[in-house]
PDB file of N, CA and C in Angstrom:
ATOM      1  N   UNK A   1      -6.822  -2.191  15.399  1.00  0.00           N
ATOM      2  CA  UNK A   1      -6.366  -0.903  14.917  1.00  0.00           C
ATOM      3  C   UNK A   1      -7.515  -0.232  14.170  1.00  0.00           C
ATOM      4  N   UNK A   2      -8.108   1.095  14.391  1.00  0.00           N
ATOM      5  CA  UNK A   2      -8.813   1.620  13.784  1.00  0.00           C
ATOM      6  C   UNK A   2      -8.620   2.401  12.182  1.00  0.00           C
ATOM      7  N   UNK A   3      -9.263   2.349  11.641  1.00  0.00           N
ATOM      8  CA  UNK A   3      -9.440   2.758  10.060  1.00  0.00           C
ATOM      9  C   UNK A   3      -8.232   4.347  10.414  1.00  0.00           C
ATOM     10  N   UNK A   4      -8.881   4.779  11.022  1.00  0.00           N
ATOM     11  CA  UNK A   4      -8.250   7.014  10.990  1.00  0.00           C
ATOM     12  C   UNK A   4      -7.102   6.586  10.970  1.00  0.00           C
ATOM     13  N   UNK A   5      -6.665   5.570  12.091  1.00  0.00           N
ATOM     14  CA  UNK A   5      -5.137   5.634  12.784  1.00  0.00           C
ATOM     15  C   UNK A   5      -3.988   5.177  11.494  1.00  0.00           C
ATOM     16  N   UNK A   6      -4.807   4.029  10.520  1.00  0.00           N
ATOM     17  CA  UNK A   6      -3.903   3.102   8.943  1.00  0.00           C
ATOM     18  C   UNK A   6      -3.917   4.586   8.359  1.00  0.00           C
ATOM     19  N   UNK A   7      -5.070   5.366   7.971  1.00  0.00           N
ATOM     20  CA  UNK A   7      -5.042   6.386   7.091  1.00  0.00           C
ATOM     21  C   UNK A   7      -4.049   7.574   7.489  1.00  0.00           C
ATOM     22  N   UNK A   8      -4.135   7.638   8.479  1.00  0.00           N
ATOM     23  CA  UNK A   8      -3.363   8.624   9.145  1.00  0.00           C
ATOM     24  C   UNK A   8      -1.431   8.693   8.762  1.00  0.00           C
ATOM     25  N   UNK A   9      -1.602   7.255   9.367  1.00  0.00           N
ATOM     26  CA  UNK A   9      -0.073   6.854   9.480  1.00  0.00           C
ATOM     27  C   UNK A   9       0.535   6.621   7.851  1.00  0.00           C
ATOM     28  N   UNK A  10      -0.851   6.438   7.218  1.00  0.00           N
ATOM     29  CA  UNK A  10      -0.518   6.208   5.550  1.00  0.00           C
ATOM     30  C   UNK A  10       0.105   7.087   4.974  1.00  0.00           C
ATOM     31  N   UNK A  11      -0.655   8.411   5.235  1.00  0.00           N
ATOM     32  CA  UNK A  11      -0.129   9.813   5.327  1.00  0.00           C
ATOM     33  C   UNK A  11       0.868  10.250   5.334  1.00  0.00           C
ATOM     34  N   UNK A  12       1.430   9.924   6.621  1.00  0.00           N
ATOM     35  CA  UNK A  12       2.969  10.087   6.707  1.00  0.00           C
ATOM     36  C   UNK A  12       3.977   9.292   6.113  1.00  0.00           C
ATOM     37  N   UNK A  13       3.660   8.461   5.772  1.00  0.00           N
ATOM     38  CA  UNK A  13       4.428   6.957   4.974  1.00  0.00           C
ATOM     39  C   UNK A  13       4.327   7.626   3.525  1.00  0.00           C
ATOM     40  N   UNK A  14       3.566   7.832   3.415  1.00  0.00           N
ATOM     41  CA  UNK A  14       3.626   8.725   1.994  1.00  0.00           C
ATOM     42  C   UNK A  14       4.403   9.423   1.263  1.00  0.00           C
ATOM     43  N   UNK A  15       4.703  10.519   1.965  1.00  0.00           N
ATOM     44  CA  UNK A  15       5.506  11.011   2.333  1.00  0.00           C
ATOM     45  C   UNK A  15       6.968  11.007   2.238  1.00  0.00           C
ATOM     46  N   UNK A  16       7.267   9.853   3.233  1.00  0.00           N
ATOM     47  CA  UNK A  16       8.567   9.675   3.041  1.00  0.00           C
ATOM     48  C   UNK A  16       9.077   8.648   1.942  1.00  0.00           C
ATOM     49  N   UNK A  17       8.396   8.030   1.380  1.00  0.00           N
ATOM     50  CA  UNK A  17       8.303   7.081   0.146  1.00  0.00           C
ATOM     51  C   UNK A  17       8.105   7.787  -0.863  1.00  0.00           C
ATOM     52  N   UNK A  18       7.720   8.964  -1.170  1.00  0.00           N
ATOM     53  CA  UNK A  18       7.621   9.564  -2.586  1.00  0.00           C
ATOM     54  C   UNK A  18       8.692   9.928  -3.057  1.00  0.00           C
ATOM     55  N   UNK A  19       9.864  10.474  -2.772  1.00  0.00           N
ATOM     56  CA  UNK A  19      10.717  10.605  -3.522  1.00  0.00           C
ATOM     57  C   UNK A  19      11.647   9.263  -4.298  1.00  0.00           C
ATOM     58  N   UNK A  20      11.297   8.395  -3.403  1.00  0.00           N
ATOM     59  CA  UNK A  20      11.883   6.893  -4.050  1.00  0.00           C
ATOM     60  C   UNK A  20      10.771   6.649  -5.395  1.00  0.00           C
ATOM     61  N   UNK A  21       9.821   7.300  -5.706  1.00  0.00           N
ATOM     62  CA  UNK A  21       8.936   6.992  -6.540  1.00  0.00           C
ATOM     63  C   UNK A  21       8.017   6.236  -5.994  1.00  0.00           C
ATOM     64  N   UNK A  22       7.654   5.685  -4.930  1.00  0.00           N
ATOM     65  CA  UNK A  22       6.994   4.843  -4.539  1.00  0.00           C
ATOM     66  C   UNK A  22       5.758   5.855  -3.807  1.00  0.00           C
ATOM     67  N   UNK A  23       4.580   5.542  -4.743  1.00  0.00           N
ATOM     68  CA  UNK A  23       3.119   6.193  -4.256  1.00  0.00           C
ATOM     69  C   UNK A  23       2.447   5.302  -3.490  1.00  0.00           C
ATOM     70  N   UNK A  24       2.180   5.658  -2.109  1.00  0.00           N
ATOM     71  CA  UNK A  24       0.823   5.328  -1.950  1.00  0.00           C
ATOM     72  C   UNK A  24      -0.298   5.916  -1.872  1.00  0.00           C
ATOM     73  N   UNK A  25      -1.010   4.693  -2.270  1.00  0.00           N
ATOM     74  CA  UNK A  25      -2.253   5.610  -3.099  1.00  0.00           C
ATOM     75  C   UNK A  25      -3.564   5.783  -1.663  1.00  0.00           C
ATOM     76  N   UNK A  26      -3.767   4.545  -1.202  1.00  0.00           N
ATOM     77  CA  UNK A  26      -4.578   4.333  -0.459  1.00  0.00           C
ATOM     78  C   UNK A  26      -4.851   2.961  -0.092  1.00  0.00           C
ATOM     79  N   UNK A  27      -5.633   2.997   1.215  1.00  0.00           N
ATOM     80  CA  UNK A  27      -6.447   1.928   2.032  1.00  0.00           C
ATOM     81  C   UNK A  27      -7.540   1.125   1.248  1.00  0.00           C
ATOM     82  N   UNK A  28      -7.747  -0.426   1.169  1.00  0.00           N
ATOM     83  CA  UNK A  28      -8.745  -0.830   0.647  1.00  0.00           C
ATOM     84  C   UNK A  28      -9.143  -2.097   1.815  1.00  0.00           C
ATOM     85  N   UNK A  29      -9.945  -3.025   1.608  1.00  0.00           N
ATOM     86  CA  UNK A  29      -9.964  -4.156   1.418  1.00  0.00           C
ATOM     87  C   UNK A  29     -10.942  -4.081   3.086  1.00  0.00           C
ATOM     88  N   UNK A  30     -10.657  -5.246   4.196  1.00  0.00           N
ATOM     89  CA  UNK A  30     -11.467  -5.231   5.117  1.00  0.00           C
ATOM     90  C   UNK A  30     -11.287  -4.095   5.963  1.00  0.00           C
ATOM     91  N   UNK A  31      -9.808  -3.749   6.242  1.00  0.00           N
ATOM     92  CA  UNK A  31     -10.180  -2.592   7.255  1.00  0.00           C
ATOM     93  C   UNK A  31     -10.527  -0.767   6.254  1.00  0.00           C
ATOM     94  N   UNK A  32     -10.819  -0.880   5.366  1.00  0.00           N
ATOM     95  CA  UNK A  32     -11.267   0.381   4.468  1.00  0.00           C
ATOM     96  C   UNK A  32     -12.919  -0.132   4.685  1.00  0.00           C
ATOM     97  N   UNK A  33     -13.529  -1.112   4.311  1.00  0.00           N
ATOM     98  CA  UNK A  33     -14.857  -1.579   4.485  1.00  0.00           C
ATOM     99  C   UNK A  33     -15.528  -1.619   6.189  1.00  0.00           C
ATOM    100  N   UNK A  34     -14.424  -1.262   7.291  1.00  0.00           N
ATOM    101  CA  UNK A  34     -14.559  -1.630   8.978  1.00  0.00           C
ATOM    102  C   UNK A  34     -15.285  -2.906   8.937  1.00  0.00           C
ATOM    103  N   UNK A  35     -14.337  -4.402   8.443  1.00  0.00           N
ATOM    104  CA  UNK A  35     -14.952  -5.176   8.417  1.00  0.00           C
ATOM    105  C   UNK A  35     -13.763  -5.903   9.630  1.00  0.00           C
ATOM    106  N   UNK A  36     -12.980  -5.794   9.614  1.00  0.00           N
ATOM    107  CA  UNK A  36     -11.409  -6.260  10.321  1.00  0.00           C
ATOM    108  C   UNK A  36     -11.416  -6.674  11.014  1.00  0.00           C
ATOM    109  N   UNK A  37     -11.086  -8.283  11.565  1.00  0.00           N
ATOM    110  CA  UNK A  37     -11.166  -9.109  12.630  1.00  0.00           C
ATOM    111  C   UNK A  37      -9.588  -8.916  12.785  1.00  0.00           C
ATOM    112  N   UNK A  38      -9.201  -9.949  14.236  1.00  0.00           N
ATOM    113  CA  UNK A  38      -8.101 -10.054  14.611  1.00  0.00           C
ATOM    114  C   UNK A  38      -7.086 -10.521  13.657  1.00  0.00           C
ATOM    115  N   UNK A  39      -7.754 -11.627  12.431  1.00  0.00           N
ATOM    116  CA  UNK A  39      -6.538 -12.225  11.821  1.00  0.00           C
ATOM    117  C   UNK A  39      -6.317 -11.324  10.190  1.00  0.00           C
ATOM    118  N   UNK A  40      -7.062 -10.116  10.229  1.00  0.00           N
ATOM    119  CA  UNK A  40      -7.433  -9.061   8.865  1.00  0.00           C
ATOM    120  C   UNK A  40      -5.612  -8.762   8.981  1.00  0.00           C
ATOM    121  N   UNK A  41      -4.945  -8.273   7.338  1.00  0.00           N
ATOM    122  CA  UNK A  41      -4.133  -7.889   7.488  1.00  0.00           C
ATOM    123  C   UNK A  41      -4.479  -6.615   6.809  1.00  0.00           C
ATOM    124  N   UNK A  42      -3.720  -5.593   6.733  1.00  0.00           N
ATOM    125  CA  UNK A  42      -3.760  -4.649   5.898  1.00  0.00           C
ATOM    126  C   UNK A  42      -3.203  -4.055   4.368  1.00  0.00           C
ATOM    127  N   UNK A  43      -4.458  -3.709   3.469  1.00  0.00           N
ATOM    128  CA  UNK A  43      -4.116  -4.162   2.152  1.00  0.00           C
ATOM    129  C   UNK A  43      -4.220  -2.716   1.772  1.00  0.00           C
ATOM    130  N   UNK A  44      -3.003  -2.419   1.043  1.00  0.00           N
ATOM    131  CA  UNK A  44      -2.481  -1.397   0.457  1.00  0.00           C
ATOM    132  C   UNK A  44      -2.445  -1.031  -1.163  1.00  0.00           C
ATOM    133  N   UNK A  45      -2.741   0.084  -1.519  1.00  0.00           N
ATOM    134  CA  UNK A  45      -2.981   0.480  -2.843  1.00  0.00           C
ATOM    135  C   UNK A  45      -1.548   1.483  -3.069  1.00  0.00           C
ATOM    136  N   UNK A  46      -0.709   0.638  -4.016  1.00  0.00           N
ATOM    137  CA  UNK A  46       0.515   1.559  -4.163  1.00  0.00           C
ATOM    138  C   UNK A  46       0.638   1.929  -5.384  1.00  0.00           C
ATOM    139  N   UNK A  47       1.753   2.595  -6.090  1.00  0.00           N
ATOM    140  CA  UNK A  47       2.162   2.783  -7.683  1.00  0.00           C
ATOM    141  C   UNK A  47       3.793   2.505  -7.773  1.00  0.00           C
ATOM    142  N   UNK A  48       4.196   2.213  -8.193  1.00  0.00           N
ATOM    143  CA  UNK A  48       5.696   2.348  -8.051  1.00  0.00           C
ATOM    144  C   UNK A  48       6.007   2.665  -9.685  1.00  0.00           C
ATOM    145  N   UNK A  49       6.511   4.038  -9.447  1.00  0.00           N
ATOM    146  CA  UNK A  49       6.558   4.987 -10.523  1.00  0.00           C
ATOM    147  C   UNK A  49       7.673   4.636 -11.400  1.00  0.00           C
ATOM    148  N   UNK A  50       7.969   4.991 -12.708  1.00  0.00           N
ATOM    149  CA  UNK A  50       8.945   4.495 -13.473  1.00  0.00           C
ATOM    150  C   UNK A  50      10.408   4.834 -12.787  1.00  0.00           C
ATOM    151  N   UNK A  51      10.334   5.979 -12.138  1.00  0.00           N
ATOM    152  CA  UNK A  51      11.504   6.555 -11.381  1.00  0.00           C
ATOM    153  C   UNK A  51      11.873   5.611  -9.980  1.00  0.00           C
ATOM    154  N   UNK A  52      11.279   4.701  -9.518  1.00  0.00           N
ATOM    155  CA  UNK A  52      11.406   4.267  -8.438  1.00  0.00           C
ATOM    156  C   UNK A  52      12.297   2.883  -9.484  1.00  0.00           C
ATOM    157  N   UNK A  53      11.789   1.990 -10.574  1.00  0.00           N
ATOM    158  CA  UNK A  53      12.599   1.231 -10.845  1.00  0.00           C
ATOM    159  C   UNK A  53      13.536   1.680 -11.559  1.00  0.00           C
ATOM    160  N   UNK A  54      13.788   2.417 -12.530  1.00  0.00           N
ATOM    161  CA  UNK A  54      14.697   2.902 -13.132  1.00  0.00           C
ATOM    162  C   UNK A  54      16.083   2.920 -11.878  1.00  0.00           C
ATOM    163  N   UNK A  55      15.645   3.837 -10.551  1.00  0.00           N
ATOM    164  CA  UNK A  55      16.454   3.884  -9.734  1.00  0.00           C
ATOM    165  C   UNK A  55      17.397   2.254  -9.152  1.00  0.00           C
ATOM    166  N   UNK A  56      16.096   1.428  -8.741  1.00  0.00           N
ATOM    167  CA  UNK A  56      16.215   0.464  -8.221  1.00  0.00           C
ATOM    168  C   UNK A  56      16.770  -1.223  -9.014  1.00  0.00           C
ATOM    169  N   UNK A  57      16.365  -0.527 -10.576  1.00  0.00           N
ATOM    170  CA  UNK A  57      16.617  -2.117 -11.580  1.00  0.00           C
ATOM    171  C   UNK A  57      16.040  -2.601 -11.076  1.00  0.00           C
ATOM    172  N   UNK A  58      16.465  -4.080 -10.987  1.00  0.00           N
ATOM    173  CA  UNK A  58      16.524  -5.574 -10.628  1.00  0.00           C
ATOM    174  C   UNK A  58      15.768  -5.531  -9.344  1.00  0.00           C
ATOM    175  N   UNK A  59      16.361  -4.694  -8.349  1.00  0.00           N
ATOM    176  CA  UNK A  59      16.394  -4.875  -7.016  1.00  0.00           C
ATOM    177  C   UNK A  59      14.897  -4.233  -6.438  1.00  0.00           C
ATOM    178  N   UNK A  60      14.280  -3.579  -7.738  1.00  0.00           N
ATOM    179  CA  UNK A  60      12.853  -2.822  -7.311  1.00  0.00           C
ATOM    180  C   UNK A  60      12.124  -3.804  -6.353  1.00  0.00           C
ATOM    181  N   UNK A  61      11.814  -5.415  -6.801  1.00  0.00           N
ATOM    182  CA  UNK A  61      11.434  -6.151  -6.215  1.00  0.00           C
ATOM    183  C   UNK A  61      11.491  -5.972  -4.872  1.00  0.00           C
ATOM    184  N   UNK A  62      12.786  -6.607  -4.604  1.00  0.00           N
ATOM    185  CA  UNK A  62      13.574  -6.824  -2.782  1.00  0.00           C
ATOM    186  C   UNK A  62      13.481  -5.197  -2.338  1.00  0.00           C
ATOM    187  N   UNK A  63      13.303  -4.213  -2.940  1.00  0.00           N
ATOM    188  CA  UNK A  63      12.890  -2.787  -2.404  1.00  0.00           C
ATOM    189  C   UNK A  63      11.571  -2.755  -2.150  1.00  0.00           C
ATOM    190  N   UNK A  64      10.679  -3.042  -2.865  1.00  0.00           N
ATOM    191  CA  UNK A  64       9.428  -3.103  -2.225  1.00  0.00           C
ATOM    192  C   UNK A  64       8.592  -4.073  -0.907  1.00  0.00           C
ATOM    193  N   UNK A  65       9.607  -5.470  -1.013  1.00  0.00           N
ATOM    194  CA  UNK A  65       9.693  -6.442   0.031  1.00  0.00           C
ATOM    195  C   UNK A  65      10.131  -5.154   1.153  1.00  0.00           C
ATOM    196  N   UNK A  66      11.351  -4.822   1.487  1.00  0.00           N
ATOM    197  CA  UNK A  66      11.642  -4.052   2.073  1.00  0.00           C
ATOM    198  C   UNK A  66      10.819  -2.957   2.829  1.00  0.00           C
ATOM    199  N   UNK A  67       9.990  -2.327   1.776  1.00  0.00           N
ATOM    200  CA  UNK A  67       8.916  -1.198   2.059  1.00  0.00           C
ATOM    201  C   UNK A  67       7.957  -2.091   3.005  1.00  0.00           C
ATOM    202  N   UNK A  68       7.397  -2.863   1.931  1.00  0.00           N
ATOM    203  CA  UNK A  68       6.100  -4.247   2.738  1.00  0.00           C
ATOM    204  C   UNK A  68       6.605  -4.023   3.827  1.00  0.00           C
ATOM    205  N   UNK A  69       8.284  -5.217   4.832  1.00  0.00           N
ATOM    206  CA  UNK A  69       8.189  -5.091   6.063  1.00  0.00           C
ATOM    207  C   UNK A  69       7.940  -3.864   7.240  1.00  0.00           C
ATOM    208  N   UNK A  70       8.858  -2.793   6.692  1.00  0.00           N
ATOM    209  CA  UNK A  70       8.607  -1.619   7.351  1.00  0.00           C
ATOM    210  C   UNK A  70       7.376  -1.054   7.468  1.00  0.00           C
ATOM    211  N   UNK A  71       6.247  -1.216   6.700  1.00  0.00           N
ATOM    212  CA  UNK A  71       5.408  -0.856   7.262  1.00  0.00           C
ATOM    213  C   UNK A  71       4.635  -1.849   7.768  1.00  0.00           C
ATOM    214  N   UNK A  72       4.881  -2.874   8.030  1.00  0.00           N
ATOM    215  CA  UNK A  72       4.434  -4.195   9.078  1.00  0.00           C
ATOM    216  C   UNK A  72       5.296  -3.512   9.989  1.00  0.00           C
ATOM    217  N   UNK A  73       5.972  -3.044  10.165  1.00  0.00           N
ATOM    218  CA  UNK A  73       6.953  -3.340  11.648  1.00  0.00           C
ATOM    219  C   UNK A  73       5.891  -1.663  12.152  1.00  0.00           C
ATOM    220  N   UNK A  74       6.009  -0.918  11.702  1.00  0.00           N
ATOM    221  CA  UNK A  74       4.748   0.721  11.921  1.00  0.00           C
ATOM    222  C   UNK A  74       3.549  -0.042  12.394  1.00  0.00           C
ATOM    223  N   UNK A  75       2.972  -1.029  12.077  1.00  0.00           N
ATOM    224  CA  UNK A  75       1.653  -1.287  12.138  1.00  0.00           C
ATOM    225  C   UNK A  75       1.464  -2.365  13.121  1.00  0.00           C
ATOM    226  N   UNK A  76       2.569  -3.038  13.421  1.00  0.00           N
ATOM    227  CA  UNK A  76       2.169  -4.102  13.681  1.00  0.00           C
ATOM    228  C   UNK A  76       1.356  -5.430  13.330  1.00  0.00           C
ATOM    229  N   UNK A  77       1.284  -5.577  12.030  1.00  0.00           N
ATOM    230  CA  UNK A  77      -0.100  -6.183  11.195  1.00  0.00           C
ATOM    231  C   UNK A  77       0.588  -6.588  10.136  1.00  0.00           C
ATOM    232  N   UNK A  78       0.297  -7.726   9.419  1.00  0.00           N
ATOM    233  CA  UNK A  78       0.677  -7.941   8.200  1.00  0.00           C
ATOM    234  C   UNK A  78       0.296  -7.027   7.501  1.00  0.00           C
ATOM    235  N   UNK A  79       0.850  -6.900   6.106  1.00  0.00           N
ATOM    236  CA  UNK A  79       0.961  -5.733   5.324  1.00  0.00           C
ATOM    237  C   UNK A  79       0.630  -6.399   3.733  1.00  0.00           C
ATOM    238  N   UNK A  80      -0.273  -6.021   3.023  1.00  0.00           N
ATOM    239  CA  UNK A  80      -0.036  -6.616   1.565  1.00  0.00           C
ATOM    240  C   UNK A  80       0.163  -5.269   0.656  1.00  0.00           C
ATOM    241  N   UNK A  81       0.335  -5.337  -0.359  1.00  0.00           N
ATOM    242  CA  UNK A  81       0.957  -4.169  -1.016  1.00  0.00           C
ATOM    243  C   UNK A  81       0.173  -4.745  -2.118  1.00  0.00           C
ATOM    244  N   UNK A  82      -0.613  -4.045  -3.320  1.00  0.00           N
ATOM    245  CA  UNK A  82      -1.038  -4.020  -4.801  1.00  0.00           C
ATOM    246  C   UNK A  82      -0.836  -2.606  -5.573  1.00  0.00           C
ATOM    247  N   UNK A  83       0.115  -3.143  -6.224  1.00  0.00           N
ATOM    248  CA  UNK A  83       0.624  -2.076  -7.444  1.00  0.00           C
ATOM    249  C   UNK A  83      -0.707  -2.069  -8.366  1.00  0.00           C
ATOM    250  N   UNK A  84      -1.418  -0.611  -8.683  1.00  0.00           N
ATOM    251  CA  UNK A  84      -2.247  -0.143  -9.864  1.00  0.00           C
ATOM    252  C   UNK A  84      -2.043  -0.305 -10.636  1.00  0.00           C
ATOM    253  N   UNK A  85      -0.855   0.070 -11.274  1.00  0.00           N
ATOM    254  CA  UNK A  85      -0.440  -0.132 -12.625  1.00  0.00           C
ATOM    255  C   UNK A  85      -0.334  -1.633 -13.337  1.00  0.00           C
ATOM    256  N   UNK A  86      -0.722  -2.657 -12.506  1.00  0.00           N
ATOM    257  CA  UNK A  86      -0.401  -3.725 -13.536  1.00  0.00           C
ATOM    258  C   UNK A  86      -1.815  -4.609 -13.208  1.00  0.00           C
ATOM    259  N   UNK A  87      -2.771  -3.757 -12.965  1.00  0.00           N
ATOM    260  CA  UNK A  87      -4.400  -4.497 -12.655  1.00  0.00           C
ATOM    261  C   UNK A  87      -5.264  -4.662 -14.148  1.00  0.00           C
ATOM    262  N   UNK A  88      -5.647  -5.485 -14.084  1.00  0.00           N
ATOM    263  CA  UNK A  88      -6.981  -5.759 -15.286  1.00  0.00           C
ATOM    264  C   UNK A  88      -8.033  -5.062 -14.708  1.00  0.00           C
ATOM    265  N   UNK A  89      -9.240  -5.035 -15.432  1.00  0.00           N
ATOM    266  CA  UNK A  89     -10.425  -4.454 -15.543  1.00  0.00           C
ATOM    267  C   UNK A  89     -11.338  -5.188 -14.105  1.00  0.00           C
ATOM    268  N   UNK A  90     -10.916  -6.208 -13.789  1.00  0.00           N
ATOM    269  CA  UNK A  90     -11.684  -6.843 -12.790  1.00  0.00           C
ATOM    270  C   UNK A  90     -11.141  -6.097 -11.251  1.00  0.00           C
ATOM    271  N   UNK A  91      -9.564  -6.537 -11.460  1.00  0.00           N
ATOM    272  CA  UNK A  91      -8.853  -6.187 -10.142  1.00  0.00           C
ATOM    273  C   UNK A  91      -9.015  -4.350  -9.909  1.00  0.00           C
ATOM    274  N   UNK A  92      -9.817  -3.785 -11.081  1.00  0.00           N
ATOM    275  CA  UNK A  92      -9.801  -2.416 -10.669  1.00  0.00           C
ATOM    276  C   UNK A  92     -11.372  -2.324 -10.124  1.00  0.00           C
ATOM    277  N   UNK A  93     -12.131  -2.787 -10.443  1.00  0.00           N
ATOM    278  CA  UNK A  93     -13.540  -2.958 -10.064  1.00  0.00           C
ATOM    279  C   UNK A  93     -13.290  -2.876  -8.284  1.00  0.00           C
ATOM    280  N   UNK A  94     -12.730  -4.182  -8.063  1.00  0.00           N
ATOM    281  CA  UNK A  94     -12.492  -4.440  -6.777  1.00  0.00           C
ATOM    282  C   UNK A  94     -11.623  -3.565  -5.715  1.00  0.00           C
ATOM    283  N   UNK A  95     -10.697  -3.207  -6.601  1.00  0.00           N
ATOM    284  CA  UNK A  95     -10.037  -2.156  -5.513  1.00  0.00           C
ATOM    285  C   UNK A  95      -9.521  -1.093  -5.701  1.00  0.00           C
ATOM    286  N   UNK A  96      -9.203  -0.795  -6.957  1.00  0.00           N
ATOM    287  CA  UNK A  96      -9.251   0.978  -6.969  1.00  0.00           C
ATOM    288  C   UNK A  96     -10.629   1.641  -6.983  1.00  0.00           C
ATOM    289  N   UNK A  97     -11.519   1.205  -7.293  1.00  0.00           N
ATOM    290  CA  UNK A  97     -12.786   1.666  -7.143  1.00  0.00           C
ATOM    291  C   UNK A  97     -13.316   1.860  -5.397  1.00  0.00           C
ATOM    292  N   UNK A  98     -12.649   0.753  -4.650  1.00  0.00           N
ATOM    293  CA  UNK A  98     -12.787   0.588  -3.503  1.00  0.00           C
ATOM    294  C   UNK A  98     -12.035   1.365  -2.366  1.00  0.00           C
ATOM    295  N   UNK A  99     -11.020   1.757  -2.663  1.00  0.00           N
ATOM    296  CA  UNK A  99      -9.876   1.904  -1.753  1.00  0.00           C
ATOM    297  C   UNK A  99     -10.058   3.854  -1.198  1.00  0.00           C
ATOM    298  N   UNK A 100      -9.725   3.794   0.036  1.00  0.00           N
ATOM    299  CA  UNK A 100      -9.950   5.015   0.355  1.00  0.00           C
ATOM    300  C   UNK A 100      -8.536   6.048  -0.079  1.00  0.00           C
ATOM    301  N   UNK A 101      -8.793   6.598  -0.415  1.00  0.00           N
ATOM    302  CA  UNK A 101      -7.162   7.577  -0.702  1.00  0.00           C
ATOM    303  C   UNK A 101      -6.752   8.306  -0.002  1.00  0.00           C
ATOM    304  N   UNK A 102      -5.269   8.735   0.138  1.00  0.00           N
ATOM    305  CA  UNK A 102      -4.982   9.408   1.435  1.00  0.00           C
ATOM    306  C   UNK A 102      -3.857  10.505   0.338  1.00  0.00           C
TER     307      UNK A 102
END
């Protein structure tokens, strides 16, 4: 899968996930770097806004599991998801510094 086609489709995923509070922010990791072999999954830069748990409680968790599969099932590709908001100084070095934004 090419880099345009994740960013693209990110786009639209965007989109329909923002009103749940759920941001995505952007693309990072091997296929943001065009490093991506066959077994690369795709690693995601999200936020999940106070309004998305407030909505969700408890269940924010198994809602974002939820999000994860659906956009594995769009992509075909494993999917990892990293929330911004709860990174240290290292994990931001590495990938909000890194990550392409859409």
């Amino acid at each position: 899968m090419k880099k345009e086609t994740i960013l693209q489709q990110l786009k639209s995923m965007k989109n329909h996930y923002l009103p749940e509070g759920f941001v995505i922010e952007g693309l990072f990791g091997s296929y943001a770097r065009d490093e991506a072999d066959e077994k690369s999954d795709i690693d995601i830069l999200i936020e999940a806004k106070p309004s998305f748990v407030e909505h969700y409680g408890i269940k924010s968790i198994e809602r974002i599991e939820e999000i994860k599969k659906e956009m594995s099932a769009v992509f075909g590709i494993s999917v990892d998801l990293a929330d911004k908001t709860g990174m240290g100084k290292t994990a931001q070095k590495f990938i909000i510094d890194r990550t392409i934004y859409v």
